[in-house]
Protein backbone atom coordinates (compact mmCIF):
# COMPACT_ATOMS: atom_id res chain seq x y z
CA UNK A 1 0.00 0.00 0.00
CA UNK A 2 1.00 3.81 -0.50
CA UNK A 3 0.18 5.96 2.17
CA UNK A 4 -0.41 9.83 1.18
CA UNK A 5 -0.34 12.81 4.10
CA UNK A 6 -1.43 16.46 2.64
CA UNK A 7 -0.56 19.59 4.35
CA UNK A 8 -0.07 23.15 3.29
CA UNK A 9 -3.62 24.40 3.59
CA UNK A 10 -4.96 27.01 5.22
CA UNK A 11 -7.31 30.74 4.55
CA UNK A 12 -5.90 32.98 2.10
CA UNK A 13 -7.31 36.43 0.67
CA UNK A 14 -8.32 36.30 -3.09
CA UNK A 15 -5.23 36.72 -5.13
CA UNK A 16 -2.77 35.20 -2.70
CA UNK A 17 -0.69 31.85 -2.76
CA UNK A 18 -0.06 28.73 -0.86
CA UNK A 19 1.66 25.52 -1.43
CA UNK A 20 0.09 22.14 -0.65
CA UNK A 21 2.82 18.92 0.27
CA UNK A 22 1.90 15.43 -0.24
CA UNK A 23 4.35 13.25 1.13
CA UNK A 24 4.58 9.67 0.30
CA UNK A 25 5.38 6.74 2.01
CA UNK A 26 5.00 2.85 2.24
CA UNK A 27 5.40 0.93 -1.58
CA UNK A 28 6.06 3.75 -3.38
CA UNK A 29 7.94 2.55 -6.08
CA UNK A 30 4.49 1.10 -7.35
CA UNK A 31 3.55 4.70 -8.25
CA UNK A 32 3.25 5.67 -11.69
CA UNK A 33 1.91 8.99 -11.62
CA UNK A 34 0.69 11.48 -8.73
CA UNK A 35 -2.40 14.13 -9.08
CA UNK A 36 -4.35 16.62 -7.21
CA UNK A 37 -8.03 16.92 -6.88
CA UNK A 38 -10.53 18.67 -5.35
CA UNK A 39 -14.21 19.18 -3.99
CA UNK A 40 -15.93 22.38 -3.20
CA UNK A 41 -18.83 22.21 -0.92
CA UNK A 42 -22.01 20.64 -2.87
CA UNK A 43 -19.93 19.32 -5.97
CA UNK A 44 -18.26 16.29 -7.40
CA UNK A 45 -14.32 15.82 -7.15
CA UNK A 46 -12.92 17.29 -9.96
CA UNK A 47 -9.07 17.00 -11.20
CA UNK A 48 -6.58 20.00 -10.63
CA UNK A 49 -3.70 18.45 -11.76
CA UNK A 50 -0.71 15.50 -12.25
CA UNK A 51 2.47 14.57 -13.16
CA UNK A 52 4.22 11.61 -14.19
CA UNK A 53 6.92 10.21 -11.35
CA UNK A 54 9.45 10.90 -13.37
CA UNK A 55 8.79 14.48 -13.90
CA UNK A 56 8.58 14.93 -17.50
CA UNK A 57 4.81 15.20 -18.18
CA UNK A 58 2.47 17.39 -16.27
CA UNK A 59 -1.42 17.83 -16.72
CA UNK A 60 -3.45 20.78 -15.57
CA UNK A 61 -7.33 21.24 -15.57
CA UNK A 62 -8.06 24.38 -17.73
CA UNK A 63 -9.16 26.56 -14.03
CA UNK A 64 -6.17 26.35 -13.07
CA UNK A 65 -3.91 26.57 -16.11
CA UNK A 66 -1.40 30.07 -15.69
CA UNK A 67 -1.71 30.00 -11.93
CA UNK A 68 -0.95 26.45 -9.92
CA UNK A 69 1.99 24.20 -11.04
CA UNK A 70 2.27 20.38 -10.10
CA UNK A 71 5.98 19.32 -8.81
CA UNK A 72 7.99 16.54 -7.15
CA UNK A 73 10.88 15.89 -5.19
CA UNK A 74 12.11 12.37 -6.30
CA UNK A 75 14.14 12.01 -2.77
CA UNK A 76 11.96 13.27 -0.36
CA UNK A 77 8.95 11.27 -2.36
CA UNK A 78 6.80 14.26 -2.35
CA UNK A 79 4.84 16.27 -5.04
CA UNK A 80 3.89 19.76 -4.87
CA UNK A 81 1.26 22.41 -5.47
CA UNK A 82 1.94 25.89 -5.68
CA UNK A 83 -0.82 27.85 -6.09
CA UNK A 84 -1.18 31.40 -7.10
CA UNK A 85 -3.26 33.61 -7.85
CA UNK A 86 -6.13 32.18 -5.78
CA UNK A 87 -9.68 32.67 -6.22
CA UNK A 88 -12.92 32.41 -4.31
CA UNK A 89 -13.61 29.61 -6.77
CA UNK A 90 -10.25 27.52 -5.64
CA UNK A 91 -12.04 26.91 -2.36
CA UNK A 92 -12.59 23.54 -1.32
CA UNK A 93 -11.07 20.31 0.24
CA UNK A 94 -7.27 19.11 -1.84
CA UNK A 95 -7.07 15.91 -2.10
CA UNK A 96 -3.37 14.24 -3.06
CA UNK A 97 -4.03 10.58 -4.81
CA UNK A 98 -1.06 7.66 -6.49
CA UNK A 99 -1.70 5.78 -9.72
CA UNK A 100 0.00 3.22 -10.72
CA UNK A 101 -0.66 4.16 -13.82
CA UNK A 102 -2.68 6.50 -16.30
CA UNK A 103 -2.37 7.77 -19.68
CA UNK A 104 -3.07 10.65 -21.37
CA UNK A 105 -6.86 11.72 -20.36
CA UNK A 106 -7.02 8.74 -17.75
CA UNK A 107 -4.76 10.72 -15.85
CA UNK A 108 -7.70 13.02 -15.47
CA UNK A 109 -10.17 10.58 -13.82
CA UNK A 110 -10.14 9.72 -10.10
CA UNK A 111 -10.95 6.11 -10.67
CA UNK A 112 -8.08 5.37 -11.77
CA UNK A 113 -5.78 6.30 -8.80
CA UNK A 114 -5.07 3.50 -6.32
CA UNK A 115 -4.91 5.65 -3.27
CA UNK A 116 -5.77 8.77 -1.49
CA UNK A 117 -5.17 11.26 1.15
CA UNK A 118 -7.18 12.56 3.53
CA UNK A 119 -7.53 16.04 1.84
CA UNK A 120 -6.65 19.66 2.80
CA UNK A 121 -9.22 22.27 3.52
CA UNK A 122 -7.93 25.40 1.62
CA UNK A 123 -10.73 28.63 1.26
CA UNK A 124 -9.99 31.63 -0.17
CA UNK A 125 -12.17 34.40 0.53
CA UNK A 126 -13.17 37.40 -1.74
C-alpha cells in the first residue's frame, strides 16, 4: 500500500498563494503517476492536476492553467502544489491521490488512482 499525508492548507485572501505537500510513504515505487483533486462544498471531485513520477509530463485542468503548477521531489517522495493567484472559486477540500498508472486523459479521472489522502481544507475568501 501507499500511504499519502497532505498539508499546506490554510485561509488565504483572493489573489494570494499557498503551497500544498503530499508526502509519500509505504510501496512507493508502485507509483506511476501522482495528481491533485478537489471538492468544493455541494460538488463532485474534480481533477486539478498530475504529473508523471518521473517528472517529465504534467497535466493541468483548464481553471487552473497560468496560476498552480504540479511538482515533485524524487528524494523526499513528495509532489507539490503551488498555487497562485487564488480565487474564491479555488475553495474547497485538496485531495493528493497515487496511480500506478494513467495515460493521457485517464490521468484526469479519479478512478483510476489506487490511493488517497485525507484532503486539505484550503478557502480563499473574496
Amino acid at each position: 500500500q501507499v500511504q499519502l499525508v497532505e498539508s499546506g492548507g490554510g485561509l488565504v485572501q483572493a489573489g494570494g498563494s499557498l503551497r500544498l505537500s503530499c508526502a509519500a510513504s509505504g510501496r512507493t515505487f508502485t507509483i506511476y503517476a501522482m495528481g491533485w483533486f478537489r471538492q468544493a462544498p455541494g460538488k463532485e471531485r474534480e481533477f486539478v492536476a498530475a504529473v508523471n513520477w518521473s517528472g517529465t509530463s504534467t497535466d493541468y485542468a483548464d481553471s487552473v492553467k497560468g496560476r498552480f503548477t504540479i511538482s515533485r521531489d524524487n528524494a523526499k517522495i513528495t509532489v507539490y502544489l503551488q498555487m497562485n493567484s487564488l480565487k474564491p472559486e479555488d475553495t474547497g477540500v485538496y485531495y493528493c491521490a497515487s496511480a500506478t498508472y494513467c495515460s493521457g486523459y485517464g490521468c484526469y479521472q479519479d478512478n483510476n488512482y489506487n490511493y488517497w489522502g485525507q484532503g486539505t481544507q484550503v478557502t480563499v475568501s473574496s
